[in-house]
N, C-alpha and C. Protein backbone atom coordinates (compact mmCIF):
# COMPACT_ATOMS: atom_id res chain seq x y z
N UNK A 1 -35.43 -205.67 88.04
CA UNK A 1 -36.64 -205.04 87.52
C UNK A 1 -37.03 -203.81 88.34
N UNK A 2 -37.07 -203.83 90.04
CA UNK A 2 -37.35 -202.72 90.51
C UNK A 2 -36.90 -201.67 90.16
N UNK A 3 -35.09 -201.30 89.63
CA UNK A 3 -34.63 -199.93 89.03
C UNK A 3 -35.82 -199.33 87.84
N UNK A 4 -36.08 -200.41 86.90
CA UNK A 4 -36.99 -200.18 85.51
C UNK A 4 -38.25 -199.93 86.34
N UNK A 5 -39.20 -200.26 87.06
CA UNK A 5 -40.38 -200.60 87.17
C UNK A 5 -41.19 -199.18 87.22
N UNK A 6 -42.03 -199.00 86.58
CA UNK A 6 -42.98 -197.47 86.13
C UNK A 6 -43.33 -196.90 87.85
N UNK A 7 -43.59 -197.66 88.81
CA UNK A 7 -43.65 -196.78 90.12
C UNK A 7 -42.32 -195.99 90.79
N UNK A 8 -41.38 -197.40 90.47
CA UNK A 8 -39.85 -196.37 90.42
C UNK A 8 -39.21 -195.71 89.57
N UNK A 9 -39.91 -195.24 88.68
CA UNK A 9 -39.69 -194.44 87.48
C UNK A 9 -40.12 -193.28 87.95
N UNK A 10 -41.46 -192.79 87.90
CA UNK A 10 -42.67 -192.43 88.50
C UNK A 10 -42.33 -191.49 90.00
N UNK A 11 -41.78 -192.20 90.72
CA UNK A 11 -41.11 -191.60 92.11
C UNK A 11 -40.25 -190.66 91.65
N UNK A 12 -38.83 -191.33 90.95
CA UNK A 12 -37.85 -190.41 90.60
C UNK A 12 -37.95 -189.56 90.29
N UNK A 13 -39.03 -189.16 89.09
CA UNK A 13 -39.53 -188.09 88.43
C UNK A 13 -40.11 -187.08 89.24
N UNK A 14 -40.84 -187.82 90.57
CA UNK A 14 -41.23 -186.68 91.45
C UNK A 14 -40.21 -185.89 92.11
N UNK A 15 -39.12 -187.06 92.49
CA UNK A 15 -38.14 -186.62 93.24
C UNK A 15 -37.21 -185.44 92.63
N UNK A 16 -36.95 -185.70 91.55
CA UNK A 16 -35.92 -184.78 90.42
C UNK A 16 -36.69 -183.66 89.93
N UNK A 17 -38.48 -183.39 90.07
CA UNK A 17 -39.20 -182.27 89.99
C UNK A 17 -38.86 -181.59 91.19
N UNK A 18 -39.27 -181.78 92.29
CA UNK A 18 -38.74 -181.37 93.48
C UNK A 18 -37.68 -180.52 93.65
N UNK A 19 -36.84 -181.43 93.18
CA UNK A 19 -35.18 -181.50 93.27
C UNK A 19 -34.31 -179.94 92.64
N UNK A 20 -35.29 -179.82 91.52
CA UNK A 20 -35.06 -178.64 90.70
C UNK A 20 -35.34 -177.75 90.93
N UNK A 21 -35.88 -177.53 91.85
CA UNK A 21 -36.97 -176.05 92.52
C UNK A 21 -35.23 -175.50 93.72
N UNK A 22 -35.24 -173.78 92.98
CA UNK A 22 -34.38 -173.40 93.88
C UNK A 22 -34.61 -173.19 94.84
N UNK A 23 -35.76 -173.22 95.36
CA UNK A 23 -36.62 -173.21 97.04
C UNK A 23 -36.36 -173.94 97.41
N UNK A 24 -35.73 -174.97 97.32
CA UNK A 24 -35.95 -177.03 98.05
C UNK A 24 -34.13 -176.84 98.61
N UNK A 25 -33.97 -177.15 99.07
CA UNK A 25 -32.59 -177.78 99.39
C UNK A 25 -31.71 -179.12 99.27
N UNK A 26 -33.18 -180.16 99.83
CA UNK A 26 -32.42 -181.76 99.67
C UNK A 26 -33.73 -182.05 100.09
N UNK A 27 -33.78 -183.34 98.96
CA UNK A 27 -34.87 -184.03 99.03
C UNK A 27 -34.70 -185.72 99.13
N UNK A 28 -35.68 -186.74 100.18
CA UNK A 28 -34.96 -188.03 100.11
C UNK A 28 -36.57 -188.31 99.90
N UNK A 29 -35.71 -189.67 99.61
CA UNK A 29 -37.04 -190.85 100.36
C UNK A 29 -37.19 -191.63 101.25
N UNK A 30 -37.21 -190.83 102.18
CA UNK A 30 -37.60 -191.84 103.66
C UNK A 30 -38.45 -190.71 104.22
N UNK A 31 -39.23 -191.09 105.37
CA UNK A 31 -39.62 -190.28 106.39
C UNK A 31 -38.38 -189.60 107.57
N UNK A 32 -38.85 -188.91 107.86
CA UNK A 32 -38.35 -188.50 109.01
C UNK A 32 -38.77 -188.26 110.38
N UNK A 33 -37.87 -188.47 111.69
CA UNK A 33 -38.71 -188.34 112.84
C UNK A 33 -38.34 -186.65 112.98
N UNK A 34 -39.86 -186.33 114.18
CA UNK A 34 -39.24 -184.93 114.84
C UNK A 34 -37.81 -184.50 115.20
N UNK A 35 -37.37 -186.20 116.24
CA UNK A 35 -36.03 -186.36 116.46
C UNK A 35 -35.05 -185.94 115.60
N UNK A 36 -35.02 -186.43 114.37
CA UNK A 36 -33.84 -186.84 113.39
C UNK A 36 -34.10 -184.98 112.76
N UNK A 37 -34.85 -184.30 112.89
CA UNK A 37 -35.11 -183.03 112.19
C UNK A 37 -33.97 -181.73 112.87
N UNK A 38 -33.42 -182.13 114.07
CA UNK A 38 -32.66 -181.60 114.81
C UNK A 38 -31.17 -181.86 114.64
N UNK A 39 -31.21 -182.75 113.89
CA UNK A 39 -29.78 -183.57 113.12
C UNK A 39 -29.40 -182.75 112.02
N UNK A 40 -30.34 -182.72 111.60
CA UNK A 40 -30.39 -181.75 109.70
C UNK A 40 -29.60 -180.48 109.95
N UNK A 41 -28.83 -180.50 108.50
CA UNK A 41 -27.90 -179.10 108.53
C UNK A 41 -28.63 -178.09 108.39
N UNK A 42 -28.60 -176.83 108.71
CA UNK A 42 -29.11 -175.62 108.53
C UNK A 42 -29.60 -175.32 106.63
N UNK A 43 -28.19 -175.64 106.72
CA UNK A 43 -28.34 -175.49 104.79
C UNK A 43 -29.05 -176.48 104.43
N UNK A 44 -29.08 -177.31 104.80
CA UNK A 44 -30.61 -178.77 104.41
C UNK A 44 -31.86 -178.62 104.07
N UNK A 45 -32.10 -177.23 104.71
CA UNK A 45 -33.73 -176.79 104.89
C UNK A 45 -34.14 -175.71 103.49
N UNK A 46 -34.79 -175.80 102.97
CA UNK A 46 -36.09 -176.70 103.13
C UNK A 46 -36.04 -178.12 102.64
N UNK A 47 -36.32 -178.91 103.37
CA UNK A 47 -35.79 -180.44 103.13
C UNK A 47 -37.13 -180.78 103.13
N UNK A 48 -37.53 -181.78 101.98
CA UNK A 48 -38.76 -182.95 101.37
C UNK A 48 -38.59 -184.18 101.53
N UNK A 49 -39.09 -184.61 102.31
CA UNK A 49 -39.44 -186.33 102.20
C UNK A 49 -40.41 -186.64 101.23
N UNK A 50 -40.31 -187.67 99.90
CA UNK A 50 -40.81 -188.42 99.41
C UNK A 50 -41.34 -189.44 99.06
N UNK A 51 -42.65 -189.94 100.18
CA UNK A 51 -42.93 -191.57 100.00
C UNK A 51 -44.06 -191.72 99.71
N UNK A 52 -43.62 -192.88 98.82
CA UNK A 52 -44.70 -193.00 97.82
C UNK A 52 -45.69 -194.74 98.31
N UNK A 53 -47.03 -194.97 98.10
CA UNK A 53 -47.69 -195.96 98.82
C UNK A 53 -47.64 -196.92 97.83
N UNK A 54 -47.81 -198.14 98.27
CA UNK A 54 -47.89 -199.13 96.84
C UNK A 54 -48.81 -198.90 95.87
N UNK A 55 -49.05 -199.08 94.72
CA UNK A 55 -50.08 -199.03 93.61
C UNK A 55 -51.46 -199.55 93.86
N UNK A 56 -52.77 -199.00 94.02
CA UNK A 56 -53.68 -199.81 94.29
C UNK A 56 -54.53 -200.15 93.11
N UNK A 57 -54.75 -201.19 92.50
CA UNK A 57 -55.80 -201.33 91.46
C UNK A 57 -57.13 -200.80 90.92
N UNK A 58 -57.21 -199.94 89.81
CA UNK A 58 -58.30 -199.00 89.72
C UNK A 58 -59.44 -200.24 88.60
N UNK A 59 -58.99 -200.56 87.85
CA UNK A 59 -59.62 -201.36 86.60
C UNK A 59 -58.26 -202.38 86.21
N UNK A 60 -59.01 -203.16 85.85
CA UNK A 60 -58.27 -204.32 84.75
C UNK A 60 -58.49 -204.55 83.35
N UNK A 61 -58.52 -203.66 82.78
CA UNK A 61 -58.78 -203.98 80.80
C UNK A 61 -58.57 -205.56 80.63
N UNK A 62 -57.16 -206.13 80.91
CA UNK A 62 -56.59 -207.24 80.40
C UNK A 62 -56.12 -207.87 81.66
N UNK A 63 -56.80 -208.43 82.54
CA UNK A 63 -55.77 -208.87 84.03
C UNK A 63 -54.66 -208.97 84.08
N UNK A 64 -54.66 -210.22 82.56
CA UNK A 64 -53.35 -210.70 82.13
C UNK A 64 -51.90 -209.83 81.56
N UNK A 65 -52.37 -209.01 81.42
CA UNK A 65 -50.87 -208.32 81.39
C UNK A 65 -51.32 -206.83 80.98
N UNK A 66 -52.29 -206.11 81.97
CA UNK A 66 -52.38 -204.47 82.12
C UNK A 66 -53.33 -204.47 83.52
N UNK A 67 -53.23 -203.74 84.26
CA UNK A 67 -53.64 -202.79 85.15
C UNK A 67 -53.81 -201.43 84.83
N UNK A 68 -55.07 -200.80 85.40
CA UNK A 68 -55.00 -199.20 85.23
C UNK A 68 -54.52 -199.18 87.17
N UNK A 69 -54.02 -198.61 87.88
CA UNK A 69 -53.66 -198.36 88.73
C UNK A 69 -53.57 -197.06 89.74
N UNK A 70 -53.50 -196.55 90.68
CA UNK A 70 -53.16 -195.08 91.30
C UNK A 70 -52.23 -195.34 92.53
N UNK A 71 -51.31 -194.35 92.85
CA UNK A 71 -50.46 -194.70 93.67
C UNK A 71 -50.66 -193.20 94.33
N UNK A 72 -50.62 -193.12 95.82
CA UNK A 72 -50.66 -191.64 96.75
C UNK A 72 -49.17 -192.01 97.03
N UNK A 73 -48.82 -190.43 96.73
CA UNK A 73 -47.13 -189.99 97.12
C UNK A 73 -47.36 -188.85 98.23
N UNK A 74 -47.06 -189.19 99.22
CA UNK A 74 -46.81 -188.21 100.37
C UNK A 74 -45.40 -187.32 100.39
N UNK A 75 -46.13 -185.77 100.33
CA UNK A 75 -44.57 -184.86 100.35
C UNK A 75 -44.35 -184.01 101.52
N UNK A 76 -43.41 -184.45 102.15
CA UNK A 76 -43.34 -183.99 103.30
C UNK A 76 -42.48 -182.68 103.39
N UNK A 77 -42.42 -181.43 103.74
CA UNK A 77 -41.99 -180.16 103.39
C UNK A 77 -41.52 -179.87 104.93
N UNK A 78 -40.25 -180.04 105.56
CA UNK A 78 -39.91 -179.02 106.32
C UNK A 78 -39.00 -177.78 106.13
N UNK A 79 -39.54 -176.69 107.44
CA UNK A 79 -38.16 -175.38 106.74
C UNK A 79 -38.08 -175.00 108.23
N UNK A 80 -37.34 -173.57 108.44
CA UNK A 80 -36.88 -173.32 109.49
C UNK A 80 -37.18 -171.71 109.39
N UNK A 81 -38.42 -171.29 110.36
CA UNK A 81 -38.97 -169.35 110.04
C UNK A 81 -39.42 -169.60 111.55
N UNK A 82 -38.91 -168.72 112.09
CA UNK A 82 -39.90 -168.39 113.35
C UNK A 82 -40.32 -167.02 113.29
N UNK A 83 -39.86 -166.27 111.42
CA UNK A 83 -40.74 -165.50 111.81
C UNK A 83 -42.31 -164.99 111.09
N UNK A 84 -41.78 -166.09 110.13
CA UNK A 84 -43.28 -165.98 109.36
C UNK A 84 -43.48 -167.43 108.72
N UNK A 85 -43.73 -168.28 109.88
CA UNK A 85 -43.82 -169.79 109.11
C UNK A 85 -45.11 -170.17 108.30
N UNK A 86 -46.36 -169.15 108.46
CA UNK A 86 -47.74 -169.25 107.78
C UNK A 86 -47.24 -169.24 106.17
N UNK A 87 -46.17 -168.28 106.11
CA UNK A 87 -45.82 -167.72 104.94
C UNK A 87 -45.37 -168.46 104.02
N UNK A 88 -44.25 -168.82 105.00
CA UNK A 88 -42.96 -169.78 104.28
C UNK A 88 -43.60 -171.17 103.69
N UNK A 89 -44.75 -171.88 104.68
CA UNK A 89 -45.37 -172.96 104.17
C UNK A 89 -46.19 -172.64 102.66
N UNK A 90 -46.91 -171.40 103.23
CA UNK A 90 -47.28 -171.37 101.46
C UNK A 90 -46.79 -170.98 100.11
N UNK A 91 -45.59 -170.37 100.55
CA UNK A 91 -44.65 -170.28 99.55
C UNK A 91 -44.18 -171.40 98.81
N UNK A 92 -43.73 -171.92 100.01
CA UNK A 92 -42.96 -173.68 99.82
C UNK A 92 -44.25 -174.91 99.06
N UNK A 93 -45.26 -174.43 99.49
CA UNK A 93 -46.32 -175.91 98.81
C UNK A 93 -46.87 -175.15 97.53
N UNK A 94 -46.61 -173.58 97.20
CA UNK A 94 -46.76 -173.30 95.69
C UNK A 94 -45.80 -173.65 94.98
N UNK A 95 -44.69 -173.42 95.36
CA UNK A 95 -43.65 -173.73 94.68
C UNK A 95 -43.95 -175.24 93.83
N UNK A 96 -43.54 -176.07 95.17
CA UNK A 96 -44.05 -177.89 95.45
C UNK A 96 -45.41 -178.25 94.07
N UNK A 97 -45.97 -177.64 94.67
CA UNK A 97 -47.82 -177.87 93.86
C UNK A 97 -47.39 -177.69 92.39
N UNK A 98 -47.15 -176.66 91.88
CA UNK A 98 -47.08 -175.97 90.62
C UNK A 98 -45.75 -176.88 89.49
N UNK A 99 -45.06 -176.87 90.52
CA UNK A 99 -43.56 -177.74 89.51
C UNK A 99 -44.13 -179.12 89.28
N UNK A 100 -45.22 -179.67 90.42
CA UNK A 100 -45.96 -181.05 89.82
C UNK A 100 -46.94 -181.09 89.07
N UNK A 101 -47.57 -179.90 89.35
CA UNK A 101 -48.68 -180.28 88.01
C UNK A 101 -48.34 -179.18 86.51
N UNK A 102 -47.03 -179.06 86.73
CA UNK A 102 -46.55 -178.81 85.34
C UNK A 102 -46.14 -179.87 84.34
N UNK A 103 -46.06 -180.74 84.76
CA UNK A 103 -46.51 -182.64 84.02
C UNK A 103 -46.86 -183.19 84.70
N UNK A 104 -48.31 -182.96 84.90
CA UNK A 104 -48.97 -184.31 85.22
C UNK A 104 -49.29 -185.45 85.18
N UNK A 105 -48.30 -185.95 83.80
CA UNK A 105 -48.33 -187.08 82.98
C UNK A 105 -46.59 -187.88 83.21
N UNK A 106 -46.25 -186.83 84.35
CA UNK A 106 -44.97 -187.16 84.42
C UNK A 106 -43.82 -188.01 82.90
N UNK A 107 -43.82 -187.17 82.74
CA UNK A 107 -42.87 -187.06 81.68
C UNK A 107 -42.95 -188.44 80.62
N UNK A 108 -44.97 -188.08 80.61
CA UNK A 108 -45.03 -189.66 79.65
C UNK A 108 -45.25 -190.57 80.16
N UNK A 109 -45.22 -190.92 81.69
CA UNK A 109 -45.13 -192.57 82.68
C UNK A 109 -46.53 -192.51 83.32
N UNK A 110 -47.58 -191.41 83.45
CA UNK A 110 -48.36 -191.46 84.00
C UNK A 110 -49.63 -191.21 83.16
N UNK A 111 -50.66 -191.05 83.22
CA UNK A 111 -52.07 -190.92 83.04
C UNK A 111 -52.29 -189.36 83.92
N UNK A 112 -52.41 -189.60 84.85
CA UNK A 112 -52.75 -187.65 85.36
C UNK A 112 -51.74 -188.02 86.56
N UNK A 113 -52.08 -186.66 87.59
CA UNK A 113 -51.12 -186.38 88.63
C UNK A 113 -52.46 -185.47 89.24
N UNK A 114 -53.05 -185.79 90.24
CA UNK A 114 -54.07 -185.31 90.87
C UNK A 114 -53.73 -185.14 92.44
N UNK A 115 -54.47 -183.68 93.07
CA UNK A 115 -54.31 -183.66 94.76
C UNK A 115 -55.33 -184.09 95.10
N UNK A 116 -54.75 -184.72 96.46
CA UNK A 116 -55.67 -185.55 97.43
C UNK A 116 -56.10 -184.50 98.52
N UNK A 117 -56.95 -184.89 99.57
CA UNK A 117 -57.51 -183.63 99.88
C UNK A 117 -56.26 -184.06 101.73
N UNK A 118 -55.70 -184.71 101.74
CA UNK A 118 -55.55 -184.72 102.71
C UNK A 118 -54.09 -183.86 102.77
N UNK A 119 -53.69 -182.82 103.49
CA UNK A 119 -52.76 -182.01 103.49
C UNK A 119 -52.74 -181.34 104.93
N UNK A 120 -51.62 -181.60 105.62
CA UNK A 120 -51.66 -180.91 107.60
C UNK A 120 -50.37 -180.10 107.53
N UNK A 121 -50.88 -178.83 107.87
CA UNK A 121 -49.25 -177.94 108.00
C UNK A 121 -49.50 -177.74 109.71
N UNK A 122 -47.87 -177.08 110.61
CA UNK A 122 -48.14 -176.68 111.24
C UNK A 122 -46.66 -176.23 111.84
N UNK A 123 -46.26 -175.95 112.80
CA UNK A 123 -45.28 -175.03 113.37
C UNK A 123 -44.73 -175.86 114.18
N UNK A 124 -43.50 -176.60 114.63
CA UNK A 124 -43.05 -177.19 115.35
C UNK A 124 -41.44 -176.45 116.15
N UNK A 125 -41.24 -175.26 116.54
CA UNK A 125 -40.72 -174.46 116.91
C UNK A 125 -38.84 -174.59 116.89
N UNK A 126 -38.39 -174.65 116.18
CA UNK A 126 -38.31 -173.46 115.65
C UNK A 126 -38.79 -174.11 113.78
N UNK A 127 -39.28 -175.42 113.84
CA UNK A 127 -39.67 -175.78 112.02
C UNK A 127 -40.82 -175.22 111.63
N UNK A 128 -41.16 -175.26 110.52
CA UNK A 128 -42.84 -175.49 109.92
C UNK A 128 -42.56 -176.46 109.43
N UNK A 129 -43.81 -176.81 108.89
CA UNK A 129 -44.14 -178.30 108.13
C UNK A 129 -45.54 -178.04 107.28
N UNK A 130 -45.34 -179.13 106.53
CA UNK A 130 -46.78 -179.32 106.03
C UNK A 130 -46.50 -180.75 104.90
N UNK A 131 -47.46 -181.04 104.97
CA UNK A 131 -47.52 -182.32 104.16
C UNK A 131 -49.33 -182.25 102.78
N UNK A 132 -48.74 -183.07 101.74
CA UNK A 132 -49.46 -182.88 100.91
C UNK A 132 -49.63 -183.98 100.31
N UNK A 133 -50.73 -184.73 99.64
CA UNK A 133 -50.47 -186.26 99.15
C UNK A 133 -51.20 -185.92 97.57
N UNK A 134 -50.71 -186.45 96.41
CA UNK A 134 -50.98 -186.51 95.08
C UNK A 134 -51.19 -187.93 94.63
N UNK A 135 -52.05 -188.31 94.55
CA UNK A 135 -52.46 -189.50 93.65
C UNK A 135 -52.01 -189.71 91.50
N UNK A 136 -51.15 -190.61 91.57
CA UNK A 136 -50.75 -190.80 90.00
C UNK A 136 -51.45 -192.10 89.48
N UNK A 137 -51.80 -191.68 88.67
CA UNK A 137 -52.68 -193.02 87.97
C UNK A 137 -51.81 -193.25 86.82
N UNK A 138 -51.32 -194.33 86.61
CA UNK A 138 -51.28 -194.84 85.28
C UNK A 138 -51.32 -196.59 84.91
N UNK A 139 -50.96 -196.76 84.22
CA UNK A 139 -51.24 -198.48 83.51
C UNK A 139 -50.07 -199.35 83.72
N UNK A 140 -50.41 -200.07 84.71
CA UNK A 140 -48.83 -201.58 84.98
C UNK A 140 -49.21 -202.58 83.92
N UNK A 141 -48.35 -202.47 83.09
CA UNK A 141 -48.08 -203.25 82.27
C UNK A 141 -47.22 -204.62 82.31
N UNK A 142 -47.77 -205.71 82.30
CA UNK A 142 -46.83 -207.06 82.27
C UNK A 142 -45.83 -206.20 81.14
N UNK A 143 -44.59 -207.24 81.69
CA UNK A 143 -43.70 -207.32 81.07
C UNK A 143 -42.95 -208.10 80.08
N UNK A 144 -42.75 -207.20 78.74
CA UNK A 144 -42.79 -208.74 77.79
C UNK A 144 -41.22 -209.21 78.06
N UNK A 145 -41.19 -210.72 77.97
CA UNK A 145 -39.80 -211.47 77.81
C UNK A 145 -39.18 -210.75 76.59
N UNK A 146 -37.88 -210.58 76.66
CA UNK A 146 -37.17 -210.66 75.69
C UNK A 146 -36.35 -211.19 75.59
N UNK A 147 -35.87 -212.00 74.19
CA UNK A 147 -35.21 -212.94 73.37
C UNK A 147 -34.07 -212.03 73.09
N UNK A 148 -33.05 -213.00 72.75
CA UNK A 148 -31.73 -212.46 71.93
C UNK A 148 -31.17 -213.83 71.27
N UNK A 149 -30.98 -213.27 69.94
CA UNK A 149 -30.67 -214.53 69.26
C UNK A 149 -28.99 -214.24 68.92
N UNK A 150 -28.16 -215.74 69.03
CA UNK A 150 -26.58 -215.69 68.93
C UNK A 150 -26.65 -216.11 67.58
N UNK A 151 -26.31 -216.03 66.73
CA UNK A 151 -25.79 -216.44 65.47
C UNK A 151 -24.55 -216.59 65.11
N UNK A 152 -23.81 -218.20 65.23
CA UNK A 152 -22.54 -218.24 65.17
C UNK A 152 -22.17 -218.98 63.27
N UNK A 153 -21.24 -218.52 63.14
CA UNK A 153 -20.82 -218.96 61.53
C UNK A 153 -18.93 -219.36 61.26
N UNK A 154 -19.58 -220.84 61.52
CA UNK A 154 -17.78 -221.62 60.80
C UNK A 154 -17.66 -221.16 59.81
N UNK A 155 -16.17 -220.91 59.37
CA UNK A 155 -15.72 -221.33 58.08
C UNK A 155 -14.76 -222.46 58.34
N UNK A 156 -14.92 -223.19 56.98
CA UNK A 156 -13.92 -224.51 57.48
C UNK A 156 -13.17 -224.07 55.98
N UNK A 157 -11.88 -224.29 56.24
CA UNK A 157 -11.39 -224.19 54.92
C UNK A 157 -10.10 -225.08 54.83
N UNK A 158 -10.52 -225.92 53.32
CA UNK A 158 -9.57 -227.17 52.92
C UNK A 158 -8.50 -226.56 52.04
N UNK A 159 -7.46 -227.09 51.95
CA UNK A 159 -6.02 -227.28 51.32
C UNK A 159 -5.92 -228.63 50.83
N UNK A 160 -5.81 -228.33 49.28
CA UNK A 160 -5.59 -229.96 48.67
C UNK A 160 -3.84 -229.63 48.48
N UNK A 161 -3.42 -231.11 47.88
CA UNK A 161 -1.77 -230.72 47.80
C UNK A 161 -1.53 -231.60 46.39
């Protein structure tokens, strides 16, 4: 169920928005340390981390099988400018900003796609950075069982003599 499930639906969609921007280079989902940022290929950059928080409950219409829900996705943006990293960050989070709220409904799976106010850029020599968090609301839906019916059919067939 987790491959199907609308938050991992939901992610992907962020990830593959991302993904498409010729500004981006490689985008995952994990965090990264300062450490591990010194590992990264040159050509890697501008590299996005994508993690997304569990779903928190907004309303219950039906307990029993709907949730309205919101989930904060943290996007983590590093690049590599020592000589205009003020720049490069805002280049990079228009880019970022604009390709997400060009479906905010993510492609049908969501309800809106809204920014959170919490967002920290800053210069880590020779990187920039900046981080940005978007809240997605939409409806967890129980999941209905599904049936499959076998329908098998003898023929019997007699020979008199």
């Amino acid at each position: 169920m987790a491959a199907n499930s609308k938050r991992e639906l939901i992610i992907q969609n962020i990830v593959s928005t991302i993904e498409a921007l010729p500004s981006i280079a490689k985008v995952q989902r994990r965090m990264i340390s300062e450490n591990e940022l010194s590992t990264i290929s040159v050509k890697q950059f501008p590299f996005v981390s994508v993690v997304a928080k569990m779903p928190k409950i907004q309303t219950t219409p039906d307990r029993r099988t709907a949730f309205k829900v919101a989930m904060d996705v943290g996007i983590y943006c590093y690049a590599q400018d020592n000589n205009t990293p003020d720049a490069t960050i805002s280049t990079l989070a228009d880019d970022i900003w604009w390709a997400l709220m060009d479906d905010p409904e993510r492609g049908g799976l969501a309800l809106s796609t809204k920014p959170l106010p919490d967002t920290v850029n800053g210069v880590l020599h020779p990187y920039c950075a900046f981080m940005m968090m978007v809240q997605v609301e939409f409806f967890l839906l129980k999941p209905v069982a599904t049936t499959t019916t076998t329908t098998t059919t003898t023929t019997t067939t007699t020979t008199t003599t």
